[in-house]
N, C-alpha and C. Protein backbone atom coordinates (compact mmCIF):
# COMPACT_ATOMS: atom_id res chain seq x y z
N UNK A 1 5.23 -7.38 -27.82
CA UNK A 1 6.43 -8.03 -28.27
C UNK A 1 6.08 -9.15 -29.22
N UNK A 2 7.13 -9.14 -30.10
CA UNK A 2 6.74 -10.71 -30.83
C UNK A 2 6.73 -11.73 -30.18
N UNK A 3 6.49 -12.94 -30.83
CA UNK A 3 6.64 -14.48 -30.14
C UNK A 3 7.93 -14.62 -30.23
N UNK A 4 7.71 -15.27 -28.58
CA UNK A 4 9.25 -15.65 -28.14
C UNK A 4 9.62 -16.91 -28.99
N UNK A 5 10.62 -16.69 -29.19
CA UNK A 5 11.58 -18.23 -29.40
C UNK A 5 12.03 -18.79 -29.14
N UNK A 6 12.47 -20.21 -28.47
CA UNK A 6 12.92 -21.04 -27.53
C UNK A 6 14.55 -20.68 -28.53
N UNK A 7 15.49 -20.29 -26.98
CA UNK A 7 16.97 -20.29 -27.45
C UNK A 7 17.73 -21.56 -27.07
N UNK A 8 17.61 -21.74 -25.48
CA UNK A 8 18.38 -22.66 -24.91
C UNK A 8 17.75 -23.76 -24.27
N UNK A 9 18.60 -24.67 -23.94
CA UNK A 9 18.09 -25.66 -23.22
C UNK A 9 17.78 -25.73 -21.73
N UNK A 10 17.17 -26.76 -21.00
CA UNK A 10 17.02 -25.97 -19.41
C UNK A 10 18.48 -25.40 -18.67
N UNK A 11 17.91 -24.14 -17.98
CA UNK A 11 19.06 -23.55 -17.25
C UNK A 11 18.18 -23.42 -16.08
N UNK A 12 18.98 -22.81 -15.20
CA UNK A 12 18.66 -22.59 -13.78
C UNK A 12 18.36 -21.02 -13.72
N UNK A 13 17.55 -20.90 -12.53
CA UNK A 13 16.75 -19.47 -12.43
C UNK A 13 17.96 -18.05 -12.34
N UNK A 14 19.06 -19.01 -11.25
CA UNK A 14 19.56 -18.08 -11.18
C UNK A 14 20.90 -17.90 -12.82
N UNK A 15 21.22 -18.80 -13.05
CA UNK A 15 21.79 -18.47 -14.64
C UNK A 15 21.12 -17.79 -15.69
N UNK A 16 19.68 -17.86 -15.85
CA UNK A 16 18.95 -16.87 -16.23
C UNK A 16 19.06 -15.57 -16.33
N UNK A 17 19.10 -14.89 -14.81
CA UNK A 17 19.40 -13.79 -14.70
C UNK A 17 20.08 -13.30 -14.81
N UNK A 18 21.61 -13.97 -14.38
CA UNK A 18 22.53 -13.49 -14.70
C UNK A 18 22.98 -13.34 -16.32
N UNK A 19 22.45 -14.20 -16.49
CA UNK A 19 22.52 -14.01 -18.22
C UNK A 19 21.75 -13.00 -18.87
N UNK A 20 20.55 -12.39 -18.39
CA UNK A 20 19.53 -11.46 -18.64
C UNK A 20 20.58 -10.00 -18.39
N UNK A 21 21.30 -9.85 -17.39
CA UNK A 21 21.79 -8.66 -17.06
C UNK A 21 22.82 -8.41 -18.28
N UNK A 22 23.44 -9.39 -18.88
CA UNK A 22 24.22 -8.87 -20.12
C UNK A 22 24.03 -9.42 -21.27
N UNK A 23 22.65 -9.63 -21.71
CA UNK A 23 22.30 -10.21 -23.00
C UNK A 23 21.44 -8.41 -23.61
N UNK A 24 22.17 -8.72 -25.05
CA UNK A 24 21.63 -7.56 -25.98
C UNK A 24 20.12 -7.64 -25.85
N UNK A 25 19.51 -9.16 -26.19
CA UNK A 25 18.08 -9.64 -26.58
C UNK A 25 17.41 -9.80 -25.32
N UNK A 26 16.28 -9.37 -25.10
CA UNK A 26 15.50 -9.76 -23.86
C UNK A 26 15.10 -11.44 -24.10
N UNK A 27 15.06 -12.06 -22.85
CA UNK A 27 14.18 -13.35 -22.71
C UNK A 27 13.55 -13.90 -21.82
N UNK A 28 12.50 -14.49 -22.64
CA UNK A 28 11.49 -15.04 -21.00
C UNK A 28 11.75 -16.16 -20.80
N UNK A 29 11.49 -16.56 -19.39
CA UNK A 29 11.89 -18.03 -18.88
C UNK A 29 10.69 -18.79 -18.22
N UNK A 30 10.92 -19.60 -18.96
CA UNK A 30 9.63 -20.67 -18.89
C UNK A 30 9.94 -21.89 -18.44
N UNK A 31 10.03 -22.24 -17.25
CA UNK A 31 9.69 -23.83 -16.38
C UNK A 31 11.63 -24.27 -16.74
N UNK A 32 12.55 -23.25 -16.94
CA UNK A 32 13.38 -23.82 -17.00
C UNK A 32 14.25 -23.73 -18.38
N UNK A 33 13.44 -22.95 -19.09
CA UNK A 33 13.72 -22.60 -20.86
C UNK A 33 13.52 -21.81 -20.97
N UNK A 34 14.92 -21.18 -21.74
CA UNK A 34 14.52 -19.25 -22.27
C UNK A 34 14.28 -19.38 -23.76
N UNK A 35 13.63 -18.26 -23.83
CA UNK A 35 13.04 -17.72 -25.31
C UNK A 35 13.13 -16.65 -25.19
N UNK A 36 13.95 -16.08 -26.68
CA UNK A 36 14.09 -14.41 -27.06
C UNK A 36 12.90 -14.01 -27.76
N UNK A 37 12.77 -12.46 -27.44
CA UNK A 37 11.84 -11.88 -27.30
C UNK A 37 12.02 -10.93 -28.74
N UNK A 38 10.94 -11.19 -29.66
CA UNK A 38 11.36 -10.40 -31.20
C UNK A 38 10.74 -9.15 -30.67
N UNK A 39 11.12 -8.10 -31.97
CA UNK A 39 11.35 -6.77 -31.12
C UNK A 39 9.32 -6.34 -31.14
N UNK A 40 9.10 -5.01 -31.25
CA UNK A 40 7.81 -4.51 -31.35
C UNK A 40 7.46 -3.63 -32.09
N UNK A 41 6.40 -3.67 -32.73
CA UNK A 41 5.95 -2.20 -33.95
C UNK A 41 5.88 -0.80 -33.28
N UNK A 42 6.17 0.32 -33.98
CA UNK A 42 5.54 1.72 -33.52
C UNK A 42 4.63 1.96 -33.10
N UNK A 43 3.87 1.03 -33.13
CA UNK A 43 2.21 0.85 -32.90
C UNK A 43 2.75 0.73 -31.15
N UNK A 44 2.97 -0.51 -31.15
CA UNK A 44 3.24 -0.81 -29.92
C UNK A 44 4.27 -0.18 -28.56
N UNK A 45 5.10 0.15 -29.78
CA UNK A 45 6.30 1.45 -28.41
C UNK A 45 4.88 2.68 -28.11
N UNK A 46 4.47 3.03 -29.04
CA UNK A 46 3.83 4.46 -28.36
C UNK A 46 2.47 3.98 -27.87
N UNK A 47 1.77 3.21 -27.69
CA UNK A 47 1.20 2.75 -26.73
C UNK A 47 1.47 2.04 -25.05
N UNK A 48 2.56 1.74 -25.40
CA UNK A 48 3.20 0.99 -24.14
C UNK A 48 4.07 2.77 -23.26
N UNK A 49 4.66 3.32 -24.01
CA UNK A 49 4.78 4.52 -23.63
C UNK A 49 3.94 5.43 -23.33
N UNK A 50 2.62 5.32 -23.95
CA UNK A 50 1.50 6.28 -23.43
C UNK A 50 1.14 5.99 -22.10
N UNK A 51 1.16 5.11 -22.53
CA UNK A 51 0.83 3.58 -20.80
C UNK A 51 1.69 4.44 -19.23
N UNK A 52 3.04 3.82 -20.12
CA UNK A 52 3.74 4.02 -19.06
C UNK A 52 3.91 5.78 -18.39
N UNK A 53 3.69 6.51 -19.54
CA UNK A 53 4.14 8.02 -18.96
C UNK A 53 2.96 8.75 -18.16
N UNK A 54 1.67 7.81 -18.58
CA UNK A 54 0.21 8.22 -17.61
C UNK A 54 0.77 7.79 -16.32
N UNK A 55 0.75 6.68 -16.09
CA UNK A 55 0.99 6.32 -14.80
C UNK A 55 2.16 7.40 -13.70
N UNK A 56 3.10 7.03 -14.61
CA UNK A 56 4.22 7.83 -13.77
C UNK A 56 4.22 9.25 -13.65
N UNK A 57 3.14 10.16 -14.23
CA UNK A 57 2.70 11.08 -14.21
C UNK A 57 2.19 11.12 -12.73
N UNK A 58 0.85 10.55 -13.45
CA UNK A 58 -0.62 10.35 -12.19
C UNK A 58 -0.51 9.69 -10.77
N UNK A 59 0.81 8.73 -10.47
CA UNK A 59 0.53 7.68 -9.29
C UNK A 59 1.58 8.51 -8.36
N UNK A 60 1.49 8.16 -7.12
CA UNK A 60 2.04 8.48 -5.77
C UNK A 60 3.29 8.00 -6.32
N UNK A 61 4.27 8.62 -5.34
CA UNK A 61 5.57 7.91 -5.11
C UNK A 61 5.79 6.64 -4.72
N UNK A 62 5.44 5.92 -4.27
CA UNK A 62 5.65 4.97 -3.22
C UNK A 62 5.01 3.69 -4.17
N UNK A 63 4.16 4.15 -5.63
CA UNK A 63 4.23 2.87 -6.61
C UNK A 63 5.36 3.15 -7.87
N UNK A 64 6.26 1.91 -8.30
CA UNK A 64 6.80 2.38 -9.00
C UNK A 64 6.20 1.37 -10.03
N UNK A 65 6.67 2.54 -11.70
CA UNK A 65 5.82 2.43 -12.75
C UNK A 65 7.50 1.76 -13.65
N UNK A 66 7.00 0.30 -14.76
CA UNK A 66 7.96 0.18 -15.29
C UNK A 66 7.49 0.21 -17.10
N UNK A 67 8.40 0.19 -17.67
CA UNK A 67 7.99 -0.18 -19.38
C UNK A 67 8.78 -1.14 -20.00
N UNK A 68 8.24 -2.16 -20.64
CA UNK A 68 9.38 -2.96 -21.25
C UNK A 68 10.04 -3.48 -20.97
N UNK A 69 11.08 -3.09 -19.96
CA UNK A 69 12.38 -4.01 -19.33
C UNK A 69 12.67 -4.55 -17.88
N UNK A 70 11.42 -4.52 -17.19
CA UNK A 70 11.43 -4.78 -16.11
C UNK A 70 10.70 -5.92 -15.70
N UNK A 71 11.29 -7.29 -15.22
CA UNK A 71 10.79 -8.77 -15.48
C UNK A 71 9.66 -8.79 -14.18
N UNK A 72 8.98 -9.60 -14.35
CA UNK A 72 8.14 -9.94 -13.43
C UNK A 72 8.03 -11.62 -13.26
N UNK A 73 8.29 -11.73 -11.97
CA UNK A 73 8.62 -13.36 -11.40
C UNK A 73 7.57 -13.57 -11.24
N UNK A 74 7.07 -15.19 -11.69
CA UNK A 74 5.81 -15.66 -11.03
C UNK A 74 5.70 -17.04 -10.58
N UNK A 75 5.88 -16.69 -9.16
CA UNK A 75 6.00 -18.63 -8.63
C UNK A 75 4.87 -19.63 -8.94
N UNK A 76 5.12 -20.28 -9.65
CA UNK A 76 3.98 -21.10 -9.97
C UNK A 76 4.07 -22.53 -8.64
N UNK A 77 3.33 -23.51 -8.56
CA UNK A 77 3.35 -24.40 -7.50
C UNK A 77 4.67 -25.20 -8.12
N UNK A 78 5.06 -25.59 -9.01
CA UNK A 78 5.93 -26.56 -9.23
C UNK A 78 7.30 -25.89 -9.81
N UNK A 79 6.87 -24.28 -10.72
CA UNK A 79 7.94 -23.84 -11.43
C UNK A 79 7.88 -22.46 -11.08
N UNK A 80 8.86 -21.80 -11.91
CA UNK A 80 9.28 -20.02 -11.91
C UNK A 80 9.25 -19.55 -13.35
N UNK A 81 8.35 -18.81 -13.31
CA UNK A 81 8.40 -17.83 -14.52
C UNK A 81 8.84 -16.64 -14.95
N UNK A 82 9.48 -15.97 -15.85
CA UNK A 82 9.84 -14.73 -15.80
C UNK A 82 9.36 -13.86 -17.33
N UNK A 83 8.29 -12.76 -17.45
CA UNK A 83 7.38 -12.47 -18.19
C UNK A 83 8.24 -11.36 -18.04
N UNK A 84 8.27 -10.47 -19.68
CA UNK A 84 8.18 -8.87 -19.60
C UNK A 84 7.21 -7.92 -20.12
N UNK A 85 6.41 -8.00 -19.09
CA UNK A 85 5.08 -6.73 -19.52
C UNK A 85 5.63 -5.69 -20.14
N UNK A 86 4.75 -4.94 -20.72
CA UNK A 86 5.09 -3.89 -21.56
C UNK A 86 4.83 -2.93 -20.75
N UNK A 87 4.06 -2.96 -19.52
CA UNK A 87 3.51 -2.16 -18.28
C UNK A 87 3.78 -2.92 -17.03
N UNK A 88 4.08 -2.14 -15.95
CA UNK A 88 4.11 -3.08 -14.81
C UNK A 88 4.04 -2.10 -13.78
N UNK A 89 3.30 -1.86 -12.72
CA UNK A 89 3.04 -1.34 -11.89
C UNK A 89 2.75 -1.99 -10.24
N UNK A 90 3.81 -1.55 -9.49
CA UNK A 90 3.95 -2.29 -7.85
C UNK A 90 3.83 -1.03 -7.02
N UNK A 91 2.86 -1.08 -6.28
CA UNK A 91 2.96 -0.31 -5.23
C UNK A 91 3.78 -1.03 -4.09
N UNK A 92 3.87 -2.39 -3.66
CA UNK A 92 4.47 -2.75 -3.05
C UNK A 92 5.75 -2.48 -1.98
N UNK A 93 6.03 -1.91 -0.95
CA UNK A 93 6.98 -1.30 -0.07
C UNK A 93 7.80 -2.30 -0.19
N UNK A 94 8.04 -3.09 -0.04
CA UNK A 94 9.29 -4.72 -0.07
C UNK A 94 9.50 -5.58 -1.42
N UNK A 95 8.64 -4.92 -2.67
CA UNK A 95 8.75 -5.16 -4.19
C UNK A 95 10.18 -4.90 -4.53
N UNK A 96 11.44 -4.86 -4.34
CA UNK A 96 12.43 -4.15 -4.55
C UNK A 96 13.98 -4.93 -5.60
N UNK A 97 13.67 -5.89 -5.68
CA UNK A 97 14.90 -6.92 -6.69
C UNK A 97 15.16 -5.92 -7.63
N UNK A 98 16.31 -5.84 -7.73
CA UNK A 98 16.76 -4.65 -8.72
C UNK A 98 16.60 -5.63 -10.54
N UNK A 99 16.00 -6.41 -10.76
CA UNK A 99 16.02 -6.69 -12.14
C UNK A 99 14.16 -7.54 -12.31
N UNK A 100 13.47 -7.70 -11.17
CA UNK A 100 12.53 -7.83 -11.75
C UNK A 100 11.44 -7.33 -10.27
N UNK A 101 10.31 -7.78 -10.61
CA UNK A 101 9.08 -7.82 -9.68
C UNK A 101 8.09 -8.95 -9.20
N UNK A 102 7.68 -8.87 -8.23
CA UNK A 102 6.89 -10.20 -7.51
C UNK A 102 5.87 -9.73 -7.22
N UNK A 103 4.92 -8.40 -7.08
CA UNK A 103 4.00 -8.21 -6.34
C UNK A 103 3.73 -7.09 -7.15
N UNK A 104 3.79 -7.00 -8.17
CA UNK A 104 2.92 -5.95 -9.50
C UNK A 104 1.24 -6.27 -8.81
N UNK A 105 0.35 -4.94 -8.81
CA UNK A 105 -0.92 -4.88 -8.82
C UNK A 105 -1.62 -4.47 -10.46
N UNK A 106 -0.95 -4.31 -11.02
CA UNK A 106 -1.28 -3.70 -12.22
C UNK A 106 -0.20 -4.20 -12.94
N UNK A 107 -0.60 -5.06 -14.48
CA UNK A 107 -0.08 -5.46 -15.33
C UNK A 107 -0.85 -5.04 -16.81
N UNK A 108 0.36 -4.81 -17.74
CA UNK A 108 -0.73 -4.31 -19.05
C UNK A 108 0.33 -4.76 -19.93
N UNK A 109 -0.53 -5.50 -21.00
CA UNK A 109 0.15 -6.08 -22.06
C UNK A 109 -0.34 -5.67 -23.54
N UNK A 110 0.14 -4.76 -24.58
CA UNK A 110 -0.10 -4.51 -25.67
C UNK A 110 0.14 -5.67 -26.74
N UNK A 111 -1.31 -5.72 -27.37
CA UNK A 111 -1.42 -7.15 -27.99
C UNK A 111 -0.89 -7.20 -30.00
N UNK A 112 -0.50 -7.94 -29.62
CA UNK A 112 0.03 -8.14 -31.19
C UNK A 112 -0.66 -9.89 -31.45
N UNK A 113 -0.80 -9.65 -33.22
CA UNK A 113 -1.31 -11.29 -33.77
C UNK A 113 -0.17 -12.16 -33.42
N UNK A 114 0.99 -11.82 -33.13
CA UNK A 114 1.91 -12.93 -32.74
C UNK A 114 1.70 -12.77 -30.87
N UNK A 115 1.33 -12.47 -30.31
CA UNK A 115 1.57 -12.73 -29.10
C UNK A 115 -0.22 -12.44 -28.51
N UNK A 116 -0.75 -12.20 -29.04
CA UNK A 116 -2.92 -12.11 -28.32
C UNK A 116 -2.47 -13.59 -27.86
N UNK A 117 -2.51 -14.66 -28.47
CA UNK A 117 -3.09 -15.57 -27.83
C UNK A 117 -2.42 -16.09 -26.59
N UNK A 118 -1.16 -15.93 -26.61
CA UNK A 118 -0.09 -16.46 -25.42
C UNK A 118 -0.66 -15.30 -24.34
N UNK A 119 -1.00 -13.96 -25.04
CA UNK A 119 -0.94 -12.98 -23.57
C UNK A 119 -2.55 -13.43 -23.20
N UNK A 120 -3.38 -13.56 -23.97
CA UNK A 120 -4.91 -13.88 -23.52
C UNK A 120 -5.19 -15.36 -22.92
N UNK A 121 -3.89 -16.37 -22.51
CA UNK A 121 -4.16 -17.60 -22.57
C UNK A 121 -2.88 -17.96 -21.38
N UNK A 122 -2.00 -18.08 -21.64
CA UNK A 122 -1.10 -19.01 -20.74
C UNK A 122 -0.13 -17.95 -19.72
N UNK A 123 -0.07 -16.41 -20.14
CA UNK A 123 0.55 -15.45 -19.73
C UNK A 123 -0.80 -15.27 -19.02
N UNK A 124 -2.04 -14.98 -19.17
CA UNK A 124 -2.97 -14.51 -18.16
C UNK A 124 -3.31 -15.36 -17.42
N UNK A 125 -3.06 -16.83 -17.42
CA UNK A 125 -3.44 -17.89 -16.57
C UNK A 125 -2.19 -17.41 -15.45
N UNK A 126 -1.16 -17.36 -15.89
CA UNK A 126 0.09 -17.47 -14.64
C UNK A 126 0.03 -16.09 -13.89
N UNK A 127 -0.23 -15.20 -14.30
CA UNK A 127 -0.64 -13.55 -13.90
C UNK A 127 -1.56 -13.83 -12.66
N UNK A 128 -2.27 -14.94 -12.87
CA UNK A 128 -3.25 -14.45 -12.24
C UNK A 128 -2.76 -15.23 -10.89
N UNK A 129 -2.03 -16.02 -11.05
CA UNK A 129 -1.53 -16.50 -9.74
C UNK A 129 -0.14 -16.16 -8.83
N UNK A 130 -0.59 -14.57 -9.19
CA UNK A 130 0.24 -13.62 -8.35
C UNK A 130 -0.75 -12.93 -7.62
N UNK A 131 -0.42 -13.22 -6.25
CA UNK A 131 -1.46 -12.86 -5.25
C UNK A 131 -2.00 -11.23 -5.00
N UNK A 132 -0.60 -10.21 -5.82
CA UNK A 132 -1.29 -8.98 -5.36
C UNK A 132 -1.37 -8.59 -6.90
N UNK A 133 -1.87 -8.80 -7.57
CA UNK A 133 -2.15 -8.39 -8.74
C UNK A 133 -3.58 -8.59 -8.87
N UNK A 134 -4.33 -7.03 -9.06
CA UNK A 134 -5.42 -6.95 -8.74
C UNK A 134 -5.83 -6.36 -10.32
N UNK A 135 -5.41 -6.24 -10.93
CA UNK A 135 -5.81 -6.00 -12.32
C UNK A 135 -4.87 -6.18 -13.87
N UNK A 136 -5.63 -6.67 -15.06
CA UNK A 136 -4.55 -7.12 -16.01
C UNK A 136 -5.31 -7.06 -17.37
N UNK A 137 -4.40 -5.55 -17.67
CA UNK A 137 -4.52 -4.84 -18.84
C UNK A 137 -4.60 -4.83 -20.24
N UNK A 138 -5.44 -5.57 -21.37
CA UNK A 138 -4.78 -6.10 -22.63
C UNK A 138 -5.42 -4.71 -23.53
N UNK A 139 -4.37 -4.12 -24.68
CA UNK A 139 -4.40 -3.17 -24.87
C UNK A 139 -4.46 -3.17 -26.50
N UNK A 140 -5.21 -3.14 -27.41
CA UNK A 140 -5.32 -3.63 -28.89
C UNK A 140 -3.80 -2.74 -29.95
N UNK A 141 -3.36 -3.08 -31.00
CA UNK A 141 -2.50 -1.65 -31.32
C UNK A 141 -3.29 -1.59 -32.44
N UNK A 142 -3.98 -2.11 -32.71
CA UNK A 142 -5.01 -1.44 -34.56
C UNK A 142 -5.96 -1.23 -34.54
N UNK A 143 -6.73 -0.81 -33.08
CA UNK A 143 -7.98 -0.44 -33.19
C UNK A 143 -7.80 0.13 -31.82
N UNK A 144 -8.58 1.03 -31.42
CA UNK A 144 -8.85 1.82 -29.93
C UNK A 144 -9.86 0.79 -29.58
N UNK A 145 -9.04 -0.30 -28.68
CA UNK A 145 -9.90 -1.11 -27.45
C UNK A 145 -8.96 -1.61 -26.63
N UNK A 146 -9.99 -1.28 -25.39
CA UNK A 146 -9.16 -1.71 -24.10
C UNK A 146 -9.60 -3.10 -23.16
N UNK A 147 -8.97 -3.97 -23.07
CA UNK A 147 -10.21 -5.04 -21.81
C UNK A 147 -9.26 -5.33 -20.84
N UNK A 148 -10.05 -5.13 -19.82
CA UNK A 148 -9.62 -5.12 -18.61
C UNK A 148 -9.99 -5.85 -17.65
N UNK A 149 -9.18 -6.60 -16.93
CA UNK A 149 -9.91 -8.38 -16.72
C UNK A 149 -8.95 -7.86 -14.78
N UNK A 150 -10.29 -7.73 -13.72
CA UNK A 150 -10.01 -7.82 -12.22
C UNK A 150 -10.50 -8.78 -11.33
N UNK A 151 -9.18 -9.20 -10.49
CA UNK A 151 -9.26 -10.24 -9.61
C UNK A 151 -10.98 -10.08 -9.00
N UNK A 152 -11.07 -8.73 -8.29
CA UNK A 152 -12.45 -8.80 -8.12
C UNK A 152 -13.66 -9.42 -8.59
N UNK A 153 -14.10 -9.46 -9.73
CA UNK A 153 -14.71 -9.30 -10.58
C UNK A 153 -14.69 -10.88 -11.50
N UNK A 154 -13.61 -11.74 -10.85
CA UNK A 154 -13.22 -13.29 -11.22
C UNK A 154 -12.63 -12.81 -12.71
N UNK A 155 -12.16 -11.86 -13.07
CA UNK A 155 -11.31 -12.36 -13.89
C UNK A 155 -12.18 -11.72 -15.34
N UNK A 156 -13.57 -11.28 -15.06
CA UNK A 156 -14.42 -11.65 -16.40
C UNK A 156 -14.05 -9.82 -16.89
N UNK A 157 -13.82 -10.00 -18.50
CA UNK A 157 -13.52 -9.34 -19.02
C UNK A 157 -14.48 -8.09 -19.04
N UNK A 158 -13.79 -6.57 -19.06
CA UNK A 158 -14.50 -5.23 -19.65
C UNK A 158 -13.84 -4.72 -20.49
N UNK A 159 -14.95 -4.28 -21.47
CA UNK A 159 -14.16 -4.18 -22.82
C UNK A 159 -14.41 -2.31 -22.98
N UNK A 160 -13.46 -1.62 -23.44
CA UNK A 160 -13.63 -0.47 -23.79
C UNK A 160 -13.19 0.20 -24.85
N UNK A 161 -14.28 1.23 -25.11
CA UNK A 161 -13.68 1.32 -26.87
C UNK A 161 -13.58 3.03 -27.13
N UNK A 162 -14.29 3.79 -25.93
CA UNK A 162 -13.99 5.21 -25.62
C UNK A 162 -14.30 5.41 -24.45
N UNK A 163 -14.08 6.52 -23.98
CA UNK A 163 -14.56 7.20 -22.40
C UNK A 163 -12.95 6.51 -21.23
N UNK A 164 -13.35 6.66 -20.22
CA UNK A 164 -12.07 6.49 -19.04
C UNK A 164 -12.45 5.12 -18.58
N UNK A 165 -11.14 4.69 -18.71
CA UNK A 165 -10.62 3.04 -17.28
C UNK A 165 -10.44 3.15 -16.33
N UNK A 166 -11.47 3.13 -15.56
CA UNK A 166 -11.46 3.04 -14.50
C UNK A 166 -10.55 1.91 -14.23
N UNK A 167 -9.44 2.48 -13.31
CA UNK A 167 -8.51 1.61 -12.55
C UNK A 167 -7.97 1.30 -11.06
N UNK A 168 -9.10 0.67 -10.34
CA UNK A 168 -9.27 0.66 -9.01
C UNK A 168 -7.56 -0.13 -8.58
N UNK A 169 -7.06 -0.49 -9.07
CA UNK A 169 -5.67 -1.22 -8.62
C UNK A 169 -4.71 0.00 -7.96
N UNK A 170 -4.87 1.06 -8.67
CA UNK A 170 -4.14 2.46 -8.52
C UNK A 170 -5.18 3.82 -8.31
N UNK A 171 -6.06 3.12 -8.04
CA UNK A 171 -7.05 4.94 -7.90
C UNK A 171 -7.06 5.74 -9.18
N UNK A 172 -6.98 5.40 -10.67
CA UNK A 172 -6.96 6.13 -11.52
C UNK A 172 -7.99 5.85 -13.02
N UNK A 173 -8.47 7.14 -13.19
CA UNK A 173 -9.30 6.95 -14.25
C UNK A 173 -8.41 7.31 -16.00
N UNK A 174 -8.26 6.07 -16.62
CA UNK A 174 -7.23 6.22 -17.55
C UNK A 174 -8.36 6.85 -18.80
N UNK A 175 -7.79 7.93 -19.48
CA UNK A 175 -8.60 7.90 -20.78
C UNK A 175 -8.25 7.45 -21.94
N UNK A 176 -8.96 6.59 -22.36
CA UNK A 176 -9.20 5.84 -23.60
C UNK A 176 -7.78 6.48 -24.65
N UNK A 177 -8.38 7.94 -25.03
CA UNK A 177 -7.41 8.72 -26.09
C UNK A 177 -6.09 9.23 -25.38
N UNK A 178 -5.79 9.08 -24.23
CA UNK A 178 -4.20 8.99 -23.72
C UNK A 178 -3.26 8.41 -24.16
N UNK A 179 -4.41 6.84 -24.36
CA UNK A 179 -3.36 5.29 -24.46
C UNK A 179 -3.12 5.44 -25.93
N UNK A 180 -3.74 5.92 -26.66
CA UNK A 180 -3.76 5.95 -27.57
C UNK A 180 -3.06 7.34 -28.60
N UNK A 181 -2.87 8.04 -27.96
CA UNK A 181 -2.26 9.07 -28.49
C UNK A 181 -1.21 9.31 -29.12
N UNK A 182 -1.19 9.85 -30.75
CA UNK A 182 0.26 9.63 -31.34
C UNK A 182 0.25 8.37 -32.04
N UNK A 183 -0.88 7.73 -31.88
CA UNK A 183 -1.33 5.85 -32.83
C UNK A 183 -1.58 5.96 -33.68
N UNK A 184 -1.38 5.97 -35.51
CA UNK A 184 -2.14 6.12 -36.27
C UNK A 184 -2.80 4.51 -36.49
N UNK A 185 -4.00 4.94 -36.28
CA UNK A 185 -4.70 3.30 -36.40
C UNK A 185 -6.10 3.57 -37.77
């Protein structure tokens, strides 16, 4: 997605949402401030769709797989955040708020020059302080590379540029030219 833009002034979590359920423009909410969300390249829909149609292919029932429009809450110690991955994956049995998620194990974000540094920096700092999120996906759109950064593992980056992702969050080995399929890069 592009960089968000600060719209409004502080609102409350729950005016947020309710405002989210009938706003044309998506927005994220930050400590109390929304910002609309500019739209995304072709690059980026058919990667985020490759994303998403592997999963929901390959995974059990009982995880559900989202793309794009499905928010993910993140309690921070003092504030509430509300992020929209371009991927989001909860196995979670009690994950269930019909407009966003709390307990994603798998997060994947397709990177653009307007948004690498927010998703490699202040979006992966708050990610990570979601307790069942055991892996977090950054996905290039102009070059075939993948890095893949697990709680296990503290966080420290694997970078991939062909062959399968291994993705212990979901039991699945992703291939490289899946995510990528249909990309002219």
């Amino acid at each position: 997605m592009g960089l968000a833009q600060r719209k409004y002034a502080y609102i409350s979590e729950e005016d947020y949402l309710q405002g989210e359920e009938y706003s044309d423009v998506r927005h994220e909410y930050i400590d109390g401030h929304v910002y609309a969300m500019a739209g995304s390249s072709d690059k980026h829909n058919q990667i985020t769709l490759n994303a998403g149609t592997f999963f929901n292919t390959h995974l059990p029932d009982e995880c559900e797989v989202f793309v794009a429009d499905m928010k993910v809450r993140v309690q921070l110690q003092r504030s509430v955040r509300f992020y929209y991955p371009d991927a989001v994956v909860s196995c979670a049995e009690n994950d269930n708020a019909t407009y966003y998620r709390t307990q994603p194990c798998l997060i994947v974000e397709v990177l653009s020059k307007a948004t690498e540094r927010q998703d490699r920096g202040e979006k992966f700092w708050n990610y990570q302080q979601i307790p069942s999120l055991q892996e977090y996906l950054l996905l290039k759109q102009d070059v075939k590379e993948a890095m893949l950064f697990r709680r296990l593992t503290g966080w420290q980056p694997e970078v991939y540029r062909e062959g399968n992702i291994r993705l212990d969050s979901v039991g699945l080995d992703m291939p490289l030219d899946d995510l990528y399929r249909r990309v002219q890069l």
